[in-house]
PDB file of N, CA and C in Angstrom:
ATOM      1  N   UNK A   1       0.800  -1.214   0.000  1.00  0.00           N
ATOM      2  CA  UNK A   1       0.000   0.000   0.000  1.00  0.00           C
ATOM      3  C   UNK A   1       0.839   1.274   0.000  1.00  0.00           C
ATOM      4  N   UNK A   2       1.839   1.591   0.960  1.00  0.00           N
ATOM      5  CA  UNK A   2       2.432   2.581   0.340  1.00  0.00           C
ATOM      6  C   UNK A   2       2.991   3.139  -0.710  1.00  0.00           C
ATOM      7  N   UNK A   3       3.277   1.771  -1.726  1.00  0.00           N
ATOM      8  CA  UNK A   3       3.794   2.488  -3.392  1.00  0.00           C
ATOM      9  C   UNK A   3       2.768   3.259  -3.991  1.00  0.00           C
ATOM     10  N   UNK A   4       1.379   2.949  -3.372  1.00  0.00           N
ATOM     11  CA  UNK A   4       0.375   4.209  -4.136  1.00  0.00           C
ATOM     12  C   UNK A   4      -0.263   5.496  -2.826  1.00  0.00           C
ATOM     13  N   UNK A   5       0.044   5.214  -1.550  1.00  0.00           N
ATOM     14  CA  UNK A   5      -0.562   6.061  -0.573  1.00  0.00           C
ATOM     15  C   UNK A   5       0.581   6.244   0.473  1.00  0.00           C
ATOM     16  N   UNK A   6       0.816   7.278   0.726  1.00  0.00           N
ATOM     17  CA  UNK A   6       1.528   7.751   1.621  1.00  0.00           C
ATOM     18  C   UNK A   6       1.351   9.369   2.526  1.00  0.00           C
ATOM     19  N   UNK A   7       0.867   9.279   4.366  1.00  0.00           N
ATOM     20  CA  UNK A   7       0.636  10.691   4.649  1.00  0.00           C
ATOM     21  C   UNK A   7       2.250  10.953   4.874  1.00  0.00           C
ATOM     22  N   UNK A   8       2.209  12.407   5.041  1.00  0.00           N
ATOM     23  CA  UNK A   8       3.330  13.098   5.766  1.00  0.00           C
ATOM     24  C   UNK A   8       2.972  14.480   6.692  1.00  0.00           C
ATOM     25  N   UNK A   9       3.480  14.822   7.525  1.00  0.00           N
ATOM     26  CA  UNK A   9       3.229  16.350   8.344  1.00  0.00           C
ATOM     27  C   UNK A   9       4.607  16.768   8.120  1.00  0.00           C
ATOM     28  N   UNK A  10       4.446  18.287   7.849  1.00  0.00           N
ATOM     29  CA  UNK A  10       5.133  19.435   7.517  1.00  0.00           C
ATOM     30  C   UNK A  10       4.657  20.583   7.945  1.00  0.00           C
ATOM     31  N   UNK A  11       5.370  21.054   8.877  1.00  0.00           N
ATOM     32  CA  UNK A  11       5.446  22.405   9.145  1.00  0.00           C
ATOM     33  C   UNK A  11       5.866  23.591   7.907  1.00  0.00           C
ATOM     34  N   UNK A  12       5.165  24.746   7.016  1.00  0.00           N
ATOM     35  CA  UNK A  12       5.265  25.476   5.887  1.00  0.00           C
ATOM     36  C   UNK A  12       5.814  26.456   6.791  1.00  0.00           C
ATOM     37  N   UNK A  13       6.855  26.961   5.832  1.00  0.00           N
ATOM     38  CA  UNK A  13       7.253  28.225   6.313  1.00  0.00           C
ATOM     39  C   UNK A  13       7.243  29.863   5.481  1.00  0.00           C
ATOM     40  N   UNK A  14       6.085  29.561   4.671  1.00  0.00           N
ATOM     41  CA  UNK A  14       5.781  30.544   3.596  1.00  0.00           C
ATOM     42  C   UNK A  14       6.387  30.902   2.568  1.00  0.00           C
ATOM     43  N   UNK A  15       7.878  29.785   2.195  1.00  0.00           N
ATOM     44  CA  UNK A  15       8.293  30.286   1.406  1.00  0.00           C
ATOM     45  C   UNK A  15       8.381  29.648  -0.121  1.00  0.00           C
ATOM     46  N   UNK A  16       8.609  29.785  -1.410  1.00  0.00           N
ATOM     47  CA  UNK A  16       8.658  29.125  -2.403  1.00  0.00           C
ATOM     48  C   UNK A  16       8.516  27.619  -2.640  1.00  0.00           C
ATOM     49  N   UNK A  17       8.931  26.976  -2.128  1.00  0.00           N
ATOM     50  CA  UNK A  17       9.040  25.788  -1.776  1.00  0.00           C
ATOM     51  C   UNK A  17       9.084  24.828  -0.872  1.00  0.00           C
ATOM     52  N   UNK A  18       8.621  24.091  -0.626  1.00  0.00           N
ATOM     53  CA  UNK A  18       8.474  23.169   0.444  1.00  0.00           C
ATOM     54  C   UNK A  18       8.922  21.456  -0.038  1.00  0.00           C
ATOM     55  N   UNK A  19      10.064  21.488  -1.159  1.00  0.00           N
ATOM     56  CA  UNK A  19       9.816  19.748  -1.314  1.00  0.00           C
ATOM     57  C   UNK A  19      10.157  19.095  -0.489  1.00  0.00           C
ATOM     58  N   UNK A  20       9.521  17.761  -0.517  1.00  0.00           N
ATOM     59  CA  UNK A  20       8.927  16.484   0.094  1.00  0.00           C
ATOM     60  C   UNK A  20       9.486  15.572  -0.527  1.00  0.00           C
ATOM     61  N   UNK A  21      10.469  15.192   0.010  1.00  0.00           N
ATOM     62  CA  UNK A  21      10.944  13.570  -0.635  1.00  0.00           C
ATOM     63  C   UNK A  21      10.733  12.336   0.049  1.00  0.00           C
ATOM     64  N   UNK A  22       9.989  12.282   0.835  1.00  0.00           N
ATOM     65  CA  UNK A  22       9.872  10.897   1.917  1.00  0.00           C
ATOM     66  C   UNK A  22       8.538  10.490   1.271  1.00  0.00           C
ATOM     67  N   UNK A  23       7.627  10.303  -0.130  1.00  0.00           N
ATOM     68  CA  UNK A  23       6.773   9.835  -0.454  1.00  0.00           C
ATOM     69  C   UNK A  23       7.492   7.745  -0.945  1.00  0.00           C
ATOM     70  N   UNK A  24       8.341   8.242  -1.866  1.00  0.00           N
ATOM     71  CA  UNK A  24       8.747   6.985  -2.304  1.00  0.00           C
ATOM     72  C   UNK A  24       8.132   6.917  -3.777  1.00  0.00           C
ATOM     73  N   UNK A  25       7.080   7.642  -4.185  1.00  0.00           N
ATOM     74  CA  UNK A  25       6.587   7.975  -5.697  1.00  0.00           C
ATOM     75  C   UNK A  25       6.026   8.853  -5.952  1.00  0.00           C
ATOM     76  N   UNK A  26       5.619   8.723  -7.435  1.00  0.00           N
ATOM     77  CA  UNK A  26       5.135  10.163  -7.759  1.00  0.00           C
ATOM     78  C   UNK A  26       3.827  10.315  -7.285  1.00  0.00           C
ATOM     79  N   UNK A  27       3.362  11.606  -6.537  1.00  0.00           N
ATOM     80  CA  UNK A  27       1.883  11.680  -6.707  1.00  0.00           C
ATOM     81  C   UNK A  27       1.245  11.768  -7.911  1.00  0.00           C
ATOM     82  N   UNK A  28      -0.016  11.411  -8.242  1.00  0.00           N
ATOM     83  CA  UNK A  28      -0.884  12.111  -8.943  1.00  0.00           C
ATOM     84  C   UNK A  28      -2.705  12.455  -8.378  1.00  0.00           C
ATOM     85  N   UNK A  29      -2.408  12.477  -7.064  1.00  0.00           N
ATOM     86  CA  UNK A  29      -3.277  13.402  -6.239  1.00  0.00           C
ATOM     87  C   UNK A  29      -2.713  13.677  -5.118  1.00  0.00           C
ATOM     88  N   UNK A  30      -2.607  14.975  -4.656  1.00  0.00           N
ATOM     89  CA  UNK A  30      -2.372  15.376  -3.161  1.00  0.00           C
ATOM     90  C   UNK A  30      -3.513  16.123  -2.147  1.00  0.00           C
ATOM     91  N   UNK A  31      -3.882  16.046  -1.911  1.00  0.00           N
ATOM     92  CA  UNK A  31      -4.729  16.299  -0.617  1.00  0.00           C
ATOM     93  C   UNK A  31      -4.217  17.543   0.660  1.00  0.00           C
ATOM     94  N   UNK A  32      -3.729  18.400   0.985  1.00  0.00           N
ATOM     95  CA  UNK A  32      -3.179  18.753   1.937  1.00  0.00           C
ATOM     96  C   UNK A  32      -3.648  19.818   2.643  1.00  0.00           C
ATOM     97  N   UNK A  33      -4.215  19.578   4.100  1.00  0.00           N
ATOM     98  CA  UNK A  33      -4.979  19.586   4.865  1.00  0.00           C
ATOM     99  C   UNK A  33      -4.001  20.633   5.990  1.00  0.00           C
ATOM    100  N   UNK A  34      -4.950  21.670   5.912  1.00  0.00           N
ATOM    101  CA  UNK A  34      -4.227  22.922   7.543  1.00  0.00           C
ATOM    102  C   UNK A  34      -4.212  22.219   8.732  1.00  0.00           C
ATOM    103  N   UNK A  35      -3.816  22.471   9.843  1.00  0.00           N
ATOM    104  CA  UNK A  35      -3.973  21.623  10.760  1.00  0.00           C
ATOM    105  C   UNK A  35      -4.439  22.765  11.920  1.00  0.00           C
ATOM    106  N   UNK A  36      -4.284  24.068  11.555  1.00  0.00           N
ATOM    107  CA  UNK A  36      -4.856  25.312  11.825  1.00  0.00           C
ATOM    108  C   UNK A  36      -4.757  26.013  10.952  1.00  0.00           C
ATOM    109  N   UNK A  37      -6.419  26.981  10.711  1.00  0.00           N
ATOM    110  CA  UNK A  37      -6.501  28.152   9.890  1.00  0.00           C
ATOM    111  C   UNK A  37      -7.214  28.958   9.941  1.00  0.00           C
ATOM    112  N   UNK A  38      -7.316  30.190   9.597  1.00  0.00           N
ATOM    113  CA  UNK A  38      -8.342  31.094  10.555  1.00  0.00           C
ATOM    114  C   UNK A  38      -9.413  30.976   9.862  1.00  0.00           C
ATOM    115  N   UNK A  39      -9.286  30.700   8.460  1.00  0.00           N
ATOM    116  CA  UNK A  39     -10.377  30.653   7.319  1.00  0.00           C
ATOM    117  C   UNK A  39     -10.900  28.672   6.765  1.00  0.00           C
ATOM    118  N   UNK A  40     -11.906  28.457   7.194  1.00  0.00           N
ATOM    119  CA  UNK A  40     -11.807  26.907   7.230  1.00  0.00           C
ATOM    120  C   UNK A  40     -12.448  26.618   6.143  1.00  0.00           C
ATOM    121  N   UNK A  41     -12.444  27.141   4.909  1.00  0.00           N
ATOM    122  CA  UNK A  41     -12.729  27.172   3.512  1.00  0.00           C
ATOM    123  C   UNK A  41     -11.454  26.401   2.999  1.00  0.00           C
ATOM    124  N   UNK A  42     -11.040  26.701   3.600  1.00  0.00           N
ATOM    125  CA  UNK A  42      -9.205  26.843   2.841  1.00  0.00           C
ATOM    126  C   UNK A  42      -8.604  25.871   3.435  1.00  0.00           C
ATOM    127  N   UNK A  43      -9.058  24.673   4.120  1.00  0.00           N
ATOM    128  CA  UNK A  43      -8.268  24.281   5.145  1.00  0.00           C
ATOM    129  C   UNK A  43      -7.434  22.704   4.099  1.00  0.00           C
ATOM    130  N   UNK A  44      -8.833  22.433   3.519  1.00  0.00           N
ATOM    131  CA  UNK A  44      -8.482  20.957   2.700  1.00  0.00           C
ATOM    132  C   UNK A  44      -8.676  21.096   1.277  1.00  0.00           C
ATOM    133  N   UNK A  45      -7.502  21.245   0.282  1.00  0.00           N
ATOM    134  CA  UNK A  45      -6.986  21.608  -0.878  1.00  0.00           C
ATOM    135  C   UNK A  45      -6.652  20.245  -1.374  1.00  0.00           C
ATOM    136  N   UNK A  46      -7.138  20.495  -2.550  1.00  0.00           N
ATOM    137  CA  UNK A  46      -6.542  18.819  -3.680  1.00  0.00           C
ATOM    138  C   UNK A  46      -6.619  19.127  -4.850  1.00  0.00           C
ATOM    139  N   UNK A  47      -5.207  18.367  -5.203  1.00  0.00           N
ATOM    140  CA  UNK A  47      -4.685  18.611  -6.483  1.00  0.00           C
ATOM    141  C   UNK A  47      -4.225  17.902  -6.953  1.00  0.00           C
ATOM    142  N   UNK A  48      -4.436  17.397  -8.432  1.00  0.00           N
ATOM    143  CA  UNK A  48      -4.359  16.161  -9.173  1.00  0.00           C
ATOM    144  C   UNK A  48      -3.386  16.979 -10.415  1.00  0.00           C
ATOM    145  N   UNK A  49      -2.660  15.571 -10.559  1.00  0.00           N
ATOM    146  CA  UNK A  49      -1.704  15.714 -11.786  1.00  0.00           C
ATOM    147  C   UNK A  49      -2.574  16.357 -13.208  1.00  0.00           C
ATOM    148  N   UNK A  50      -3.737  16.190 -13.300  1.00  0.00           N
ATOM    149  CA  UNK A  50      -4.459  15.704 -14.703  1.00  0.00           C
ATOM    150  C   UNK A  50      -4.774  17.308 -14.891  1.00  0.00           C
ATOM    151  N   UNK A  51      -5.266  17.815 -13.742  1.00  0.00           N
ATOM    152  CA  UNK A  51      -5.487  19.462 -14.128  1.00  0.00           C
ATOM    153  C   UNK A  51      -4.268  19.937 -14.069  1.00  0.00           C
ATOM    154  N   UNK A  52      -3.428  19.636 -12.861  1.00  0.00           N
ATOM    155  CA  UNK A  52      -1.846  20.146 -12.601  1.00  0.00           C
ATOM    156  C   UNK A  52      -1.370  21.296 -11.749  1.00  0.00           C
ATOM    157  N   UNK A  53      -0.878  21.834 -11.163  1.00  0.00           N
ATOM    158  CA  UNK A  53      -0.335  21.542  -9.806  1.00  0.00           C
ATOM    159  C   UNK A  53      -1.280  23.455  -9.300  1.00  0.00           C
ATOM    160  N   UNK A  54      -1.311  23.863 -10.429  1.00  0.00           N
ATOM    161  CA  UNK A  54      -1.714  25.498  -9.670  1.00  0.00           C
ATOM    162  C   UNK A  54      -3.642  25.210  -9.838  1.00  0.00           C
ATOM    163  N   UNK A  55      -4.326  24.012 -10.508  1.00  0.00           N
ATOM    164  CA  UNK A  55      -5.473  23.873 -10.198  1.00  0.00           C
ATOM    165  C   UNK A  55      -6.175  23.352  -8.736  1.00  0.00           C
ATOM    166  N   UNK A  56      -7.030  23.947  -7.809  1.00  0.00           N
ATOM    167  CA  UNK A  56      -7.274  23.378  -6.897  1.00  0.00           C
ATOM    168  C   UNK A  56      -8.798  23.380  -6.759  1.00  0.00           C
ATOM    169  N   UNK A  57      -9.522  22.083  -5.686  1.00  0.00           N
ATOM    170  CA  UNK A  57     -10.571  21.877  -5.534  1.00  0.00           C
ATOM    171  C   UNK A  57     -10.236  22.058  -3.340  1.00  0.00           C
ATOM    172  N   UNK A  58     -11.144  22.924  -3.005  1.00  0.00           N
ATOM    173  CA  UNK A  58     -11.334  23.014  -1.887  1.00  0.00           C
ATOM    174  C   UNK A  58     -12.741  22.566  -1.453  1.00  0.00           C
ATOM    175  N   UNK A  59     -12.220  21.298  -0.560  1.00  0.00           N
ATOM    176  CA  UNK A  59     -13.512  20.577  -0.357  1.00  0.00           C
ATOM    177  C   UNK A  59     -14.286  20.762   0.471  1.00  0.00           C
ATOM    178  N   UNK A  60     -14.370  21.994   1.332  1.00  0.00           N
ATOM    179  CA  UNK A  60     -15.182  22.666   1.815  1.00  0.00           C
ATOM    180  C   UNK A  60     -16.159  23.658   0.564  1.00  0.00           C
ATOM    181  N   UNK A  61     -15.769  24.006  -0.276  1.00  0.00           N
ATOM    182  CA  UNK A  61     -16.372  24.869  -0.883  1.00  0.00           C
ATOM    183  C   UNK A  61     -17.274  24.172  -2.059  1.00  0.00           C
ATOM    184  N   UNK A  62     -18.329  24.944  -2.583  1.00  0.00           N
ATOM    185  CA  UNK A  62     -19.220  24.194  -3.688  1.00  0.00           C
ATOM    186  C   UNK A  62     -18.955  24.838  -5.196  1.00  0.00           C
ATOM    187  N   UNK A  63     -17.948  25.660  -5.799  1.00  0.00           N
ATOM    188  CA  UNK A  63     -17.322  25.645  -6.902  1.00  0.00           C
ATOM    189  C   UNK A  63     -16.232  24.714  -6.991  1.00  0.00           C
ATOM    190  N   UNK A  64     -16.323  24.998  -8.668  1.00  0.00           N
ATOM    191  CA  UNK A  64     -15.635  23.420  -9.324  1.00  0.00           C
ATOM    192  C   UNK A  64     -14.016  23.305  -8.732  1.00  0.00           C
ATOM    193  N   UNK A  65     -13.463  24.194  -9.146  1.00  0.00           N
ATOM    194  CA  UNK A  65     -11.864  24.674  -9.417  1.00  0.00           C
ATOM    195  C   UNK A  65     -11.650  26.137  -9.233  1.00  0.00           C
ATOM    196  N   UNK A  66     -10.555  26.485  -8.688  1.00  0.00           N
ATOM    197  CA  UNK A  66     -10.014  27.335  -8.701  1.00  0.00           C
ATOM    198  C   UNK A  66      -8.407  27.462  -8.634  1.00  0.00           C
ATOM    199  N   UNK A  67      -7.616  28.190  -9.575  1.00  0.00           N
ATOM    200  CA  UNK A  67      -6.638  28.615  -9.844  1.00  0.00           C
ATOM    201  C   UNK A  67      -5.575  29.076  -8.389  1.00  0.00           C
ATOM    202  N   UNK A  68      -4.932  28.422  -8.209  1.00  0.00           N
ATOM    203  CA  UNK A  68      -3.910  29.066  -7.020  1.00  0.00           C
ATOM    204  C   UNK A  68      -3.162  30.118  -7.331  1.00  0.00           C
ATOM    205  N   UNK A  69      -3.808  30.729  -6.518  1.00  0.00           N
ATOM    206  CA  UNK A  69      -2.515  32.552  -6.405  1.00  0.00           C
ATOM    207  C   UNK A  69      -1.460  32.451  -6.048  1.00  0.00           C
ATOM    208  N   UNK A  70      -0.742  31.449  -5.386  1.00  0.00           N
ATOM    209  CA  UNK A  70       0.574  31.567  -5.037  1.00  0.00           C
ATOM    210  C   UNK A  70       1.115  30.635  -5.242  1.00  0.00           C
ATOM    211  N   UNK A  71       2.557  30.948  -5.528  1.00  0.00           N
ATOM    212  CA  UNK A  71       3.535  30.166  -5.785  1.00  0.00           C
ATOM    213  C   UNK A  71       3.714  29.291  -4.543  1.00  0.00           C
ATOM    214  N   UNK A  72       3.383  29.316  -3.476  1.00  0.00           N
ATOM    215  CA  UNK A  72       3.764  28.750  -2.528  1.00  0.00           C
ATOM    216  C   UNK A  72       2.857  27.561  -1.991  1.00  0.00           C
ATOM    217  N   UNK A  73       1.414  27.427  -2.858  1.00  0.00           N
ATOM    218  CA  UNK A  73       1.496  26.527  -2.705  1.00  0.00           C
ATOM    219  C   UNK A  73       1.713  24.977  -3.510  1.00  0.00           C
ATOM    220  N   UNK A  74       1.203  23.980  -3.842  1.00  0.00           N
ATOM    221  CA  UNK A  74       2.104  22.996  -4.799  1.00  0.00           C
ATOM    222  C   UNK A  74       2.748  23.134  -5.942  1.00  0.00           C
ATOM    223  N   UNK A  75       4.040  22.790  -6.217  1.00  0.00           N
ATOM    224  CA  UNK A  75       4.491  23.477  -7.095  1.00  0.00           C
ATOM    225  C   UNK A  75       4.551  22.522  -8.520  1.00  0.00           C
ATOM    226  N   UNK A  76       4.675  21.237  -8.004  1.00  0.00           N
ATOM    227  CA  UNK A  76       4.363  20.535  -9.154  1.00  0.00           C
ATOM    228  C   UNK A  76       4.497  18.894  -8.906  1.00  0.00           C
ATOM    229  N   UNK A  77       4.698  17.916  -9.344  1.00  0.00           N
ATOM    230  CA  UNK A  77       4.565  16.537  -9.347  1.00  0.00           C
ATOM    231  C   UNK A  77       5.359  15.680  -9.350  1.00  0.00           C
ATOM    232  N   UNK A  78       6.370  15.992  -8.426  1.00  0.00           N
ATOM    233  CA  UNK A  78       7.724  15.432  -9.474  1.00  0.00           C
ATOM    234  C   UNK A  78       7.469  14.144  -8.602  1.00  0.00           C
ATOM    235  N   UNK A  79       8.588  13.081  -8.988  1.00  0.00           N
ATOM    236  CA  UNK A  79       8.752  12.091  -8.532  1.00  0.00           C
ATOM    237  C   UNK A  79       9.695  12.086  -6.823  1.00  0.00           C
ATOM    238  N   UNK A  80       8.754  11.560  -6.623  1.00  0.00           N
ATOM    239  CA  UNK A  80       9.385  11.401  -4.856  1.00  0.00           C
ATOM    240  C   UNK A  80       9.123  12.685  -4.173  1.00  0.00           C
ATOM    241  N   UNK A  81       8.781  13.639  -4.665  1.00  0.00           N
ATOM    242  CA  UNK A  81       8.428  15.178  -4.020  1.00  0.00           C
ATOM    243  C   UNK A  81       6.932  15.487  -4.346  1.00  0.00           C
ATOM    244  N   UNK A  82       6.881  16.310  -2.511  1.00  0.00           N
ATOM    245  CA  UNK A  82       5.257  16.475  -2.422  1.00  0.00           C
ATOM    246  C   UNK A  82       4.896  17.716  -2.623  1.00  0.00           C
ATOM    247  N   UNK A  83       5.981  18.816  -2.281  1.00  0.00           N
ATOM    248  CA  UNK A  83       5.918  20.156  -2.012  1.00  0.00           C
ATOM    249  C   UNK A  83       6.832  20.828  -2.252  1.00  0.00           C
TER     250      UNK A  83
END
């Protein structure tokens, strides 16, 4: 089970990048969940390879997709990196 599912916790520190190499493969969905936030719209974000990495679905909210404003958060898909 882990060659297709793997969690991790990370502390963000707002800046450009955050990669993640302790998956073991490539994603092609990430999920990543606040663990505090002042705005709880925003808390659980997912993002699939197929739209690609600046498309997001917030599963609190009832629109389809929306476009990420920042660079900071997923930056893209690579192999063995989450963030």
């Amino acid at each position: 089970p882990s060659k297709q599912f793997n969690a991790i916790t990370y502390s963000g520190d707002n800046t450009t990048s955050n990669a993640r190499s302790t998956l073991g493969f490539q994603p092609d969905l990430v999920w990543t969940k606040r663990r505090s936030s002042p705005d709880s719209n925003y808390s659980n974000s997912l993002m699939d390879s197929s739209r690609g990495h600046d498309k997001v679905i917030y599963a609190q909210m009832t629109n389809a997709e929306r476009t990420s404003p920042s660079n900071k958060d997923l930056v893209s898909f690579d192999s063995d990196v989450l963030l």
